[in-house]
Protein backbone atom coordinates (compact mmCIF):
# COMPACT_ATOMS: atom_id res chain seq x y z
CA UNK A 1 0.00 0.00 0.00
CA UNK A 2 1.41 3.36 -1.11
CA UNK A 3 1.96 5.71 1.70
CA UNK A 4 -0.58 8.71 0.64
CA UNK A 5 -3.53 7.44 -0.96
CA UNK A 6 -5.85 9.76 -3.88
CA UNK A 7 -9.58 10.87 -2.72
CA UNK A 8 -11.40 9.41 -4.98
CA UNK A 9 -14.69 11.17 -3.81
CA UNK A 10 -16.54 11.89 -0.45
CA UNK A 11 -19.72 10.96 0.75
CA UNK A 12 -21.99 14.08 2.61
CA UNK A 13 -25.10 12.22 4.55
CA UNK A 14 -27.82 13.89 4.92
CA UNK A 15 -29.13 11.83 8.68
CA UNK A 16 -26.95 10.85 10.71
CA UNK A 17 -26.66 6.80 10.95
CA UNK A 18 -24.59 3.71 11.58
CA UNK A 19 -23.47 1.22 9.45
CA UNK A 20 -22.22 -1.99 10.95
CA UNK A 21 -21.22 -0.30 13.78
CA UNK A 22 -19.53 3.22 11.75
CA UNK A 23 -21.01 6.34 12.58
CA UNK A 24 -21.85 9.07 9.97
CA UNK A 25 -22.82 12.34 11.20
CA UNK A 26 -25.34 14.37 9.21
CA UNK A 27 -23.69 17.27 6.37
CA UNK A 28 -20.25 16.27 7.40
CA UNK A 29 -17.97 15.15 4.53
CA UNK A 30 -16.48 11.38 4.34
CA UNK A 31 -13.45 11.04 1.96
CA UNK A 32 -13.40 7.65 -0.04
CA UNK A 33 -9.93 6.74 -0.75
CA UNK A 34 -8.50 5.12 -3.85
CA UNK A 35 -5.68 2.25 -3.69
CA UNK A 36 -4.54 -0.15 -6.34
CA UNK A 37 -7.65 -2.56 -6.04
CA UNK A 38 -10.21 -1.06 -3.48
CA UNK A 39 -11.55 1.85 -1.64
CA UNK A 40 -11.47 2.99 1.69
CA UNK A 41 -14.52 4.70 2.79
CA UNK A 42 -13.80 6.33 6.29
CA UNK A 43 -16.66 7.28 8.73
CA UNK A 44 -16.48 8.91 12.51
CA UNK A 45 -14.80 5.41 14.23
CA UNK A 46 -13.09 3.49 11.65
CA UNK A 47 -13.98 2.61 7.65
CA UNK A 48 -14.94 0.53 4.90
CA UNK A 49 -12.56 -1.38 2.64
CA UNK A 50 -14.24 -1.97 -0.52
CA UNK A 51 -13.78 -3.35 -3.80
CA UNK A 52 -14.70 -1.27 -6.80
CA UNK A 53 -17.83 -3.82 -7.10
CA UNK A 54 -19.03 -2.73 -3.55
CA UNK A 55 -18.75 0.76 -3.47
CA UNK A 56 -20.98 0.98 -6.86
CA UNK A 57 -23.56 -0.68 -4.80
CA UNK A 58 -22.80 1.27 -1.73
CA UNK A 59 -23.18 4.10 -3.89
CA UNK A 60 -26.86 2.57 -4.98
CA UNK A 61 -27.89 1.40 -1.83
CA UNK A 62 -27.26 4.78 0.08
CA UNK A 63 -28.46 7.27 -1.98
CA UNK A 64 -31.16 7.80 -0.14
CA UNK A 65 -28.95 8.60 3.24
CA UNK A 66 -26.87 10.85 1.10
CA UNK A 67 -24.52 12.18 -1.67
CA UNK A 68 -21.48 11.29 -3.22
CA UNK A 69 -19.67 14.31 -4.45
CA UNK A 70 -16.31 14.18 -6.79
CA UNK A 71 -13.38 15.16 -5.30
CA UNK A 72 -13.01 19.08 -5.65
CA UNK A 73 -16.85 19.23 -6.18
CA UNK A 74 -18.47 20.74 -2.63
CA UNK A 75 -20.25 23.93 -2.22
CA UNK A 76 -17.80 26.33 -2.60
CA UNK A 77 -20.36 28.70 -0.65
């Protein structure tokens, strides 16, 4: 594993909610992290290691508790 790792995006919930145990706090911003083969989404105490497979379906499954913004793509307000 390379020592600094690429955003690859962040997820901004809009409830707050667990997750197996991983807390996400309403409007605060998650990065995802890119490696070689998976992701790392991080959340208040600890993360997700996912393949690219299961963060397309994480994507899916929680749209509905949230976005997924491009790196470099917030509200700049």
């Amino acid at each position: 594993m390379s020592d600094e790792m690429k955003v690859n995006c962040y997820f901004v919930p809009n409830l707050d909610f667990t997750a197996e145990l991983r807390v996400f706090k309403k409007r605060e911003s998650y990065p995802i992290y890119e490696n070689d083969d998976y992701f790392l989404l991080m959340a208040e105490n600890g993360e997700f290691a996912l393949t690219p497979k299961a963060l397309t379906k994480t994507i899916h499954d929680w749209s509905s508790l949230g976005r997924f913004e491009t790196a470099g793509d917030g509200d700049d307000d």
